[in-house]
C-alpha atoms as a PDB file:
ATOM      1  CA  UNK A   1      61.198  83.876  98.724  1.00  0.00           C
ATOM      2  CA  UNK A   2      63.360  85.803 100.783  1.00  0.00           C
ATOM      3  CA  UNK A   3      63.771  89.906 101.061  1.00  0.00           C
ATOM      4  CA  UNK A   4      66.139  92.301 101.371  1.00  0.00           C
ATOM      5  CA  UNK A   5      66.399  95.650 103.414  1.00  0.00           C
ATOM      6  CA  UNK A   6      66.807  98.804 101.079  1.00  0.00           C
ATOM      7  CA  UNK A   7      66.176 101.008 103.525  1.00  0.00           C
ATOM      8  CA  UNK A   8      63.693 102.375 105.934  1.00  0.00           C
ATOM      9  CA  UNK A   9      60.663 100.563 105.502  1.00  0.00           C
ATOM     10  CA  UNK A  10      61.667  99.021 101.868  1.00  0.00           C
ATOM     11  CA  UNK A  11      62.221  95.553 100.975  1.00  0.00           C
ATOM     12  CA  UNK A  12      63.512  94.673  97.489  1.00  0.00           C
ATOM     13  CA  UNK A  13      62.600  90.741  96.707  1.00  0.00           C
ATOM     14  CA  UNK A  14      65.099  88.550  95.715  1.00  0.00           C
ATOM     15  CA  UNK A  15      63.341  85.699  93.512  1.00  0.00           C
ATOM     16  CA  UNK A  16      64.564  82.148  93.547  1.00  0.00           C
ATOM     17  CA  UNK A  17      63.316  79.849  91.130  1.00  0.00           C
ATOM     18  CA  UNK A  18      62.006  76.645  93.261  1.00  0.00           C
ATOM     19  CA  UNK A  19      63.076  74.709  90.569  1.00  0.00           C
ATOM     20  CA  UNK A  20      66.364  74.772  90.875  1.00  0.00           C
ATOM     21  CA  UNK A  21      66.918  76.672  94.324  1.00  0.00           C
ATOM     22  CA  UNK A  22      69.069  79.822  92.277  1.00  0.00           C
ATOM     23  CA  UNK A  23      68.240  82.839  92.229  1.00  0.00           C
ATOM     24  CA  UNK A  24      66.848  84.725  89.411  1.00  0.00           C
ATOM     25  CA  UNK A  25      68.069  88.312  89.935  1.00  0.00           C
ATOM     26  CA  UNK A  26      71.949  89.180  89.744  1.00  0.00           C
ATOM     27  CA  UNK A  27      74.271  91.384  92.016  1.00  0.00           C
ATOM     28  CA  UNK A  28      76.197  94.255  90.298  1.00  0.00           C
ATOM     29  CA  UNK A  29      79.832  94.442  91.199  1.00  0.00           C
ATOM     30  CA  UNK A  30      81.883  97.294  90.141  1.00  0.00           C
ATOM     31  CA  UNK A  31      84.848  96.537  87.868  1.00  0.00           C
ATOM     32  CA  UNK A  32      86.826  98.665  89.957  1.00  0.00           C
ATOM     33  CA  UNK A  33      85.994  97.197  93.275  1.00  0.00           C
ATOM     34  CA  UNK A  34      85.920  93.967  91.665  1.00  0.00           C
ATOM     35  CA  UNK A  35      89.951  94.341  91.384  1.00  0.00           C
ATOM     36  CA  UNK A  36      90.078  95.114  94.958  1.00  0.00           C
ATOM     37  CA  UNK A  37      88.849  91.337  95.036  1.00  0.00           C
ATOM     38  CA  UNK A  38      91.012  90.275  92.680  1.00  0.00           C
ATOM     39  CA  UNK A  39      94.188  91.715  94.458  1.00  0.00           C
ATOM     40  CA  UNK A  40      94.659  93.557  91.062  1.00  0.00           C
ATOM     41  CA  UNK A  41      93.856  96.973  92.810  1.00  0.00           C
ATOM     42  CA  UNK A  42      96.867  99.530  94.351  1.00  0.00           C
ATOM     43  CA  UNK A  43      97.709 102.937  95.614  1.00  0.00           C
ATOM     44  CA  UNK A  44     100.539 104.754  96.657  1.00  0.00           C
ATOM     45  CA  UNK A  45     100.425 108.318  98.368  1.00  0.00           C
ATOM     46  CA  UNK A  46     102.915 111.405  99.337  1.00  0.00           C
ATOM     47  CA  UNK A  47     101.955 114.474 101.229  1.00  0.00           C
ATOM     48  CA  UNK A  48     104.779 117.756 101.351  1.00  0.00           C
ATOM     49  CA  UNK A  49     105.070 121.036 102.465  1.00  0.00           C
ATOM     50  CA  UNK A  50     107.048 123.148  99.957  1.00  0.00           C
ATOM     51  CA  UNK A  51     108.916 126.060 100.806  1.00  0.00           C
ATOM     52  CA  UNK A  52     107.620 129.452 100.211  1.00  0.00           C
ATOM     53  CA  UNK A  53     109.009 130.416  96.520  1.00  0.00           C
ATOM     54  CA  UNK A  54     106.789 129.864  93.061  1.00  0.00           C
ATOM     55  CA  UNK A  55     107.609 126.859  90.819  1.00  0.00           C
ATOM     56  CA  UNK A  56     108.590 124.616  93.313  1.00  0.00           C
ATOM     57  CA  UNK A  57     107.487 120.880  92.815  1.00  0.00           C
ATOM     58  CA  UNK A  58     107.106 117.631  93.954  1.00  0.00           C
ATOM     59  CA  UNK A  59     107.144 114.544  91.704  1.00  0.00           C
ATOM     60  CA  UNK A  60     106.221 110.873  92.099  1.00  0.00           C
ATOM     61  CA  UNK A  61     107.534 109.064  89.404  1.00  0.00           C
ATOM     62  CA  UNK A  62     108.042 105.296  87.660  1.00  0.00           C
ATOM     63  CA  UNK A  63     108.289 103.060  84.839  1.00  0.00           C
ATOM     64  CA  UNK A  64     105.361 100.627  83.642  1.00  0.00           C
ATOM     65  CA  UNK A  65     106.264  96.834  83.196  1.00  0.00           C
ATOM     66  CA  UNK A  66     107.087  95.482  79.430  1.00  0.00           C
ATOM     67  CA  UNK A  67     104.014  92.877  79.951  1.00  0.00           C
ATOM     68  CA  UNK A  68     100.700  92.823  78.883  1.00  0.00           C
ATOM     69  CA  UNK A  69      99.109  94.192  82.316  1.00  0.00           C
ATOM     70  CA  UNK A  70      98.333  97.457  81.678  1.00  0.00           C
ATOM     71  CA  UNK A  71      98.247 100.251  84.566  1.00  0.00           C
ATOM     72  CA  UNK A  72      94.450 101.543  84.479  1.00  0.00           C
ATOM     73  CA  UNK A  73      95.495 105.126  86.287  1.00  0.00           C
ATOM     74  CA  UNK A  74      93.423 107.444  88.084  1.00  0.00           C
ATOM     75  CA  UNK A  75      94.976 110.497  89.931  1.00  0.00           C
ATOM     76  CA  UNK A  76      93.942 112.853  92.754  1.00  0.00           C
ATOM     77  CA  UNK A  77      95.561 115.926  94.261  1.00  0.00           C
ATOM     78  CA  UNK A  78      94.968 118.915  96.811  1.00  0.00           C
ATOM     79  CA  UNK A  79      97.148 121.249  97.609  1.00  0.00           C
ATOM     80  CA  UNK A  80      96.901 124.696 100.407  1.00  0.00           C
ATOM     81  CA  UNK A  81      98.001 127.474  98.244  1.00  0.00           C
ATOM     82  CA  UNK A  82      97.614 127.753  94.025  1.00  0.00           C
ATOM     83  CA  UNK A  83      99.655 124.780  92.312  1.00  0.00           C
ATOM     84  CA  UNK A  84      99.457 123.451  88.354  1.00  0.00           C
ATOM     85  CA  UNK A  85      99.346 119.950  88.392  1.00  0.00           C
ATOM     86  CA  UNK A  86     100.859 117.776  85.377  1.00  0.00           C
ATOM     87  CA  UNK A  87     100.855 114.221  83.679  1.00  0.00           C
ATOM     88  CA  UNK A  88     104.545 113.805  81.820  1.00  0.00           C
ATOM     89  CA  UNK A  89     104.693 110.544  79.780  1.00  0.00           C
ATOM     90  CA  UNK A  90     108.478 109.695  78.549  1.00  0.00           C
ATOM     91  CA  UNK A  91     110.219 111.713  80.720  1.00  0.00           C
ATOM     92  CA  UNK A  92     113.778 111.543  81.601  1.00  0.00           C
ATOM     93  CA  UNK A  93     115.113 109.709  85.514  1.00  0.00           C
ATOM     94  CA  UNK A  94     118.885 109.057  85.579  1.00  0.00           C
ATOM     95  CA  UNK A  95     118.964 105.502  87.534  1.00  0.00           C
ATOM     96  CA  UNK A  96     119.303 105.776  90.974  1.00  0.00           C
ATOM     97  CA  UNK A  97     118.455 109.434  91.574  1.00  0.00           C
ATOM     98  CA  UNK A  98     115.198 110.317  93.862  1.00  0.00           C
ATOM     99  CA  UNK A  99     114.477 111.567  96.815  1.00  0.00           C
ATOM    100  CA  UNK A 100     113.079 108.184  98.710  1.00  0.00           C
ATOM    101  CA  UNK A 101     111.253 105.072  97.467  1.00  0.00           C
ATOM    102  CA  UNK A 102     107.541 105.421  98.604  1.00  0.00           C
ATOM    103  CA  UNK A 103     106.010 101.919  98.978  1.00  0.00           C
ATOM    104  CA  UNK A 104     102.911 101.150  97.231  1.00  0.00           C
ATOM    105  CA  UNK A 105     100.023  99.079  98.594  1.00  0.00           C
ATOM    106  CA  UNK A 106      97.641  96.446  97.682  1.00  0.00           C
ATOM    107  CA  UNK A 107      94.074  97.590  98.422  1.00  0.00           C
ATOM    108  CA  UNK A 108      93.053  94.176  99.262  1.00  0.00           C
ATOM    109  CA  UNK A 109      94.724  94.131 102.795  1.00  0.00           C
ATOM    110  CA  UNK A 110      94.955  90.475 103.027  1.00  0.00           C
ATOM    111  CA  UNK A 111      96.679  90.135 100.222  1.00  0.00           C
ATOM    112  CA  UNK A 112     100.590  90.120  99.241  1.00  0.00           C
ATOM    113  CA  UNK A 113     100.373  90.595  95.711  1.00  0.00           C
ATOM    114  CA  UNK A 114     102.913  93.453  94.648  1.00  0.00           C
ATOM    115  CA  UNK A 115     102.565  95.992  91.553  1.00  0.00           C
ATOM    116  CA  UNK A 116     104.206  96.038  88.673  1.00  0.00           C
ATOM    117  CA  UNK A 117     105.502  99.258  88.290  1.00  0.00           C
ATOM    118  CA  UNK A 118     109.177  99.890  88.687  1.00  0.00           C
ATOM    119  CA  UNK A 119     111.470 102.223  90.953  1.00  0.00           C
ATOM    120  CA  UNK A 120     114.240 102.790  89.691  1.00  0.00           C
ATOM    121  CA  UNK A 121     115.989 104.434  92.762  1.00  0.00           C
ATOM    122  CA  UNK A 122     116.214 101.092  93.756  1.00  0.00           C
ATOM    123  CA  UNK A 123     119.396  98.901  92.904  1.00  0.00           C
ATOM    124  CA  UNK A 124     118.761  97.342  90.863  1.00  0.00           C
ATOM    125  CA  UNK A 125     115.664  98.365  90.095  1.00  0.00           C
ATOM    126  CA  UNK A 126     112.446  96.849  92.143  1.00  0.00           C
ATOM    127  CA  UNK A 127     108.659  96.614  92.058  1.00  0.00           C
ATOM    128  CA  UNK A 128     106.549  97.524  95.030  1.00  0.00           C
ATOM    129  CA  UNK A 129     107.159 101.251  95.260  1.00  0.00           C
ATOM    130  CA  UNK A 130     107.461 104.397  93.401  1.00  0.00           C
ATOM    131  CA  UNK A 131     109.813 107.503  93.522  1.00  0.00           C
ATOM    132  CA  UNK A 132     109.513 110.496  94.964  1.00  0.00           C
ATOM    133  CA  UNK A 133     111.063 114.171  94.518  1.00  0.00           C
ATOM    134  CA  UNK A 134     111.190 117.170  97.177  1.00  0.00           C
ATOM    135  CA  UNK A 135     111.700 120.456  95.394  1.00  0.00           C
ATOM    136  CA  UNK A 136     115.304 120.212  96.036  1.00  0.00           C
ATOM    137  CA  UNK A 137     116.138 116.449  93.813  1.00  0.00           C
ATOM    138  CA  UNK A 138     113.393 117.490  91.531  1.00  0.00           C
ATOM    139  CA  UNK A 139     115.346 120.877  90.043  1.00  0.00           C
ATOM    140  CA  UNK A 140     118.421 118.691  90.359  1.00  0.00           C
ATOM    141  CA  UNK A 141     118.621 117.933  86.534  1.00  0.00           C
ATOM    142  CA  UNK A 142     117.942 113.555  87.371  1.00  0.00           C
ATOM    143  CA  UNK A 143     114.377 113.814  86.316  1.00  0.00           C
ATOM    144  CA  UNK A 144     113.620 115.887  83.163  1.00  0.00           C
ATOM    145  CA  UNK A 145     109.737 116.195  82.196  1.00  0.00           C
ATOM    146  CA  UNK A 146     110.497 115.537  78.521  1.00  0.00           C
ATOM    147  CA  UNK A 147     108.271 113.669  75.999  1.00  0.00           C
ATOM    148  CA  UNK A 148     104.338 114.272  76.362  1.00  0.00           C
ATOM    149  CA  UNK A 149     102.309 116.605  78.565  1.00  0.00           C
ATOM    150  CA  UNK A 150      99.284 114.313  78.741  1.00  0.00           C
ATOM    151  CA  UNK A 151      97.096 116.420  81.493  1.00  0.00           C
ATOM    152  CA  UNK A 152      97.213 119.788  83.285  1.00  0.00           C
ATOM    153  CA  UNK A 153      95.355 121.206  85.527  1.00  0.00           C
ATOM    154  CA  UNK A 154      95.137 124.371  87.976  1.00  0.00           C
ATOM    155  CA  UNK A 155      94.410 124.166  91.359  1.00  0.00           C
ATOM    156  CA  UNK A 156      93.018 126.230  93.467  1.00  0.00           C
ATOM    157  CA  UNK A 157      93.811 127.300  96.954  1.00  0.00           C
ATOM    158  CA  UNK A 158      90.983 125.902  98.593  1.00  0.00           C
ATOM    159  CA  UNK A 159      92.385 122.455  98.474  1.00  0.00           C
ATOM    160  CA  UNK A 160      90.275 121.596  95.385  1.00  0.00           C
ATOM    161  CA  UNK A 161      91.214 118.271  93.751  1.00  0.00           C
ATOM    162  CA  UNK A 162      92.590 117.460  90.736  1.00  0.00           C
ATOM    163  CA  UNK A 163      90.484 114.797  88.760  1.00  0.00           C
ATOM    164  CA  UNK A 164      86.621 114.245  88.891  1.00  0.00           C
ATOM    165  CA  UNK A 165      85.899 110.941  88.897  1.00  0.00           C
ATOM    166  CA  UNK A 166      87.700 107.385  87.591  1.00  0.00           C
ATOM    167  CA  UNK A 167      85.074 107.899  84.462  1.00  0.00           C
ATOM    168  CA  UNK A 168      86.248 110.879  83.239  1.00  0.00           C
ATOM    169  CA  UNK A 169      90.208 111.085  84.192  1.00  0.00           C
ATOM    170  CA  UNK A 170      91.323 107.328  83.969  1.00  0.00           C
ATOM    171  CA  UNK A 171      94.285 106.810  81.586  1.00  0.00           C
ATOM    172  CA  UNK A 172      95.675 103.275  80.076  1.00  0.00           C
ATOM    173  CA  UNK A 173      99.156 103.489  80.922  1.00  0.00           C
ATOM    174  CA  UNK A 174     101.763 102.570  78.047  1.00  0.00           C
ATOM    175  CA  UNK A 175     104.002  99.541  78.912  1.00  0.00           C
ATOM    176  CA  UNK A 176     107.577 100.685  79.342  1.00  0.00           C
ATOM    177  CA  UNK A 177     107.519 104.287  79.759  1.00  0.00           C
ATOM    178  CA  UNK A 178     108.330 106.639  82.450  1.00  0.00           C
ATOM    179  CA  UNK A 179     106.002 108.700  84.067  1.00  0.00           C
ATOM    180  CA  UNK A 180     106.289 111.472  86.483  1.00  0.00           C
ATOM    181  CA  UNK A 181     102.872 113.121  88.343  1.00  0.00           C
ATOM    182  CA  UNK A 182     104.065 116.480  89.538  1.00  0.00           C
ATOM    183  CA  UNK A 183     102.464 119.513  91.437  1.00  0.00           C
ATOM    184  CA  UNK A 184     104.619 122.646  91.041  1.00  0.00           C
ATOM    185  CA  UNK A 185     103.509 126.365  92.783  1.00  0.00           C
ATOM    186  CA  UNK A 186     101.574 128.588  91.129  1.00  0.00           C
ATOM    187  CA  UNK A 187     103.182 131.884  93.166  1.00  0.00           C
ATOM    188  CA  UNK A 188     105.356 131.794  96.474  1.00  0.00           C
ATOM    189  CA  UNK A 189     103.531 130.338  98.860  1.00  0.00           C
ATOM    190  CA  UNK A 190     104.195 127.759 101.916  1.00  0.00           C
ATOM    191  CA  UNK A 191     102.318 124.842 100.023  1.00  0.00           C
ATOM    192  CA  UNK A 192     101.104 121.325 100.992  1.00  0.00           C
ATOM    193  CA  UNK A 193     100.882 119.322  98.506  1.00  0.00           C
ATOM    194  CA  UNK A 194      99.126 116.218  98.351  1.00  0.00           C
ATOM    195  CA  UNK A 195      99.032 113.269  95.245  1.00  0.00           C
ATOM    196  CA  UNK A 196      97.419 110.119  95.742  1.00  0.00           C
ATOM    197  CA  UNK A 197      97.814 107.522  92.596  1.00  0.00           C
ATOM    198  CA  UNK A 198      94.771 104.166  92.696  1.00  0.00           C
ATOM    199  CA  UNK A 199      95.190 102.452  89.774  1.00  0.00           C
ATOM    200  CA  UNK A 200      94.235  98.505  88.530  1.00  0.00           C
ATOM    201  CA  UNK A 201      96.275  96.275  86.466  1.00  0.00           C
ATOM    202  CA  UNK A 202      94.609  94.610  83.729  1.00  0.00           C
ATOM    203  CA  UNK A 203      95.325  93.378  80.406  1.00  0.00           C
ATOM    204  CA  UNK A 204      94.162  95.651  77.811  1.00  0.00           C
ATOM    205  CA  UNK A 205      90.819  96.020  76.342  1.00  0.00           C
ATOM    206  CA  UNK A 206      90.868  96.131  72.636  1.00  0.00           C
ATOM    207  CA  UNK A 207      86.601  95.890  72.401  1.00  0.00           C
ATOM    208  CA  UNK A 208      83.694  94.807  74.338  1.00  0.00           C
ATOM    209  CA  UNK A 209      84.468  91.391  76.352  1.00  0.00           C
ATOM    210  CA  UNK A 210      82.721  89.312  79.345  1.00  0.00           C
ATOM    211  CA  UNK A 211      85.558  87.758  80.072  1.00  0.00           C
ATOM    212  CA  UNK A 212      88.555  89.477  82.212  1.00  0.00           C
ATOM    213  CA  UNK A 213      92.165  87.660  82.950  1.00  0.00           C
END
């Protein structure tokens, strides 16, 4: 039998049956670290200092893939002064219009594996990276935040965060459809804002399964 340091002092046993030489207790693995593992697991962040006026935003924005692979979302965001921030799904990007492309990453490091989502300030349009919009291309009239509110939140000016934990604010993305994550100032104030998008890509559940693609 061999044991296992828990921490000071404690020893948790991990049983093997002699039998076979396997042993008899299993390790949990998160299903969200396991799609680090998996290369499965990204996230893409943009930091900007707005200018002092209210309303001003900035926007990162993209389209989901037509596949099966869903986009398992979860969100964060801090800003310095008071800020709303807002989920749009369906909104509104003329092609080619943006700010910059910001590149998205694959959480496992050593691997090469690129999302699905689409830019579509690329052209044509590419995978890999998302869009963003200063305050300036974002009241330009190329993205409009049409279709469905699907989250808003207020901020506070202690750099609270939008979102609580993957449990409670992940959303299953719908294939196809554009969606924009914007912070906009709540009052005219010099603002940093701050959005940072992890997210998985999965198939979709549709009820309780062991087995994952």
């Amino acid at each position: 039998m061999e044991t296992l340091r828990s921490g000071v002092g404690k020893r948790n046993a991990i049983l093997v049956d002699n039998t076979h030489k396997l042993h008899t207790r299993s390790v949990t693995l998160l299903y969200g670290h396991d799609q680090i593992h998996n290369e499965r697991s990204f996230v893409v962040s943009k930091s900007k200092t707005t200018s002092n006026a209210d309303t001003k935003q900035t926007i990162l924005s993209f389209k989901t893939d037509k596949s099966d692979k869903a986009v398992h979302m979860f969100f964060r965001a801090t800003v310095t002064a008071d800020a709303w921030f807002f989920i749009y799904e369906d909104s509104i990007v003329v092609n080619n219009t943006g700010t910059s492309s910001v590149p998205v990453y694959n959480r496992n490091r050593a691997s090469n594996k690129t999302s699905l989502v689409w830019d579509t300030l690329k052209n044509p349009d590419g995978q890999g990276s998302v869009i963003f919009w200063d305050e300036t291309d974002a009241a330009s009239g190329n993205i409009t935040l049409a279709g469905t509110q699907i989250y808003q939140e207020q901020i506070g000016s202690d750099r609270k965060n939008a979102a609580e934990s993957r449990a409670v604010d992940e959303f299953n993305l719908k294939p196809d459809t554009v969606y924009a994550f914007v912070l906009e100032n709540e009052g005219a104030a010099a603002n940093i804002h701050n959005i940072i998008l992890s997210w998985y890509e999965d198939k979709v559940f549709t009820g309780v399964s062991t087995k994952f693609s």
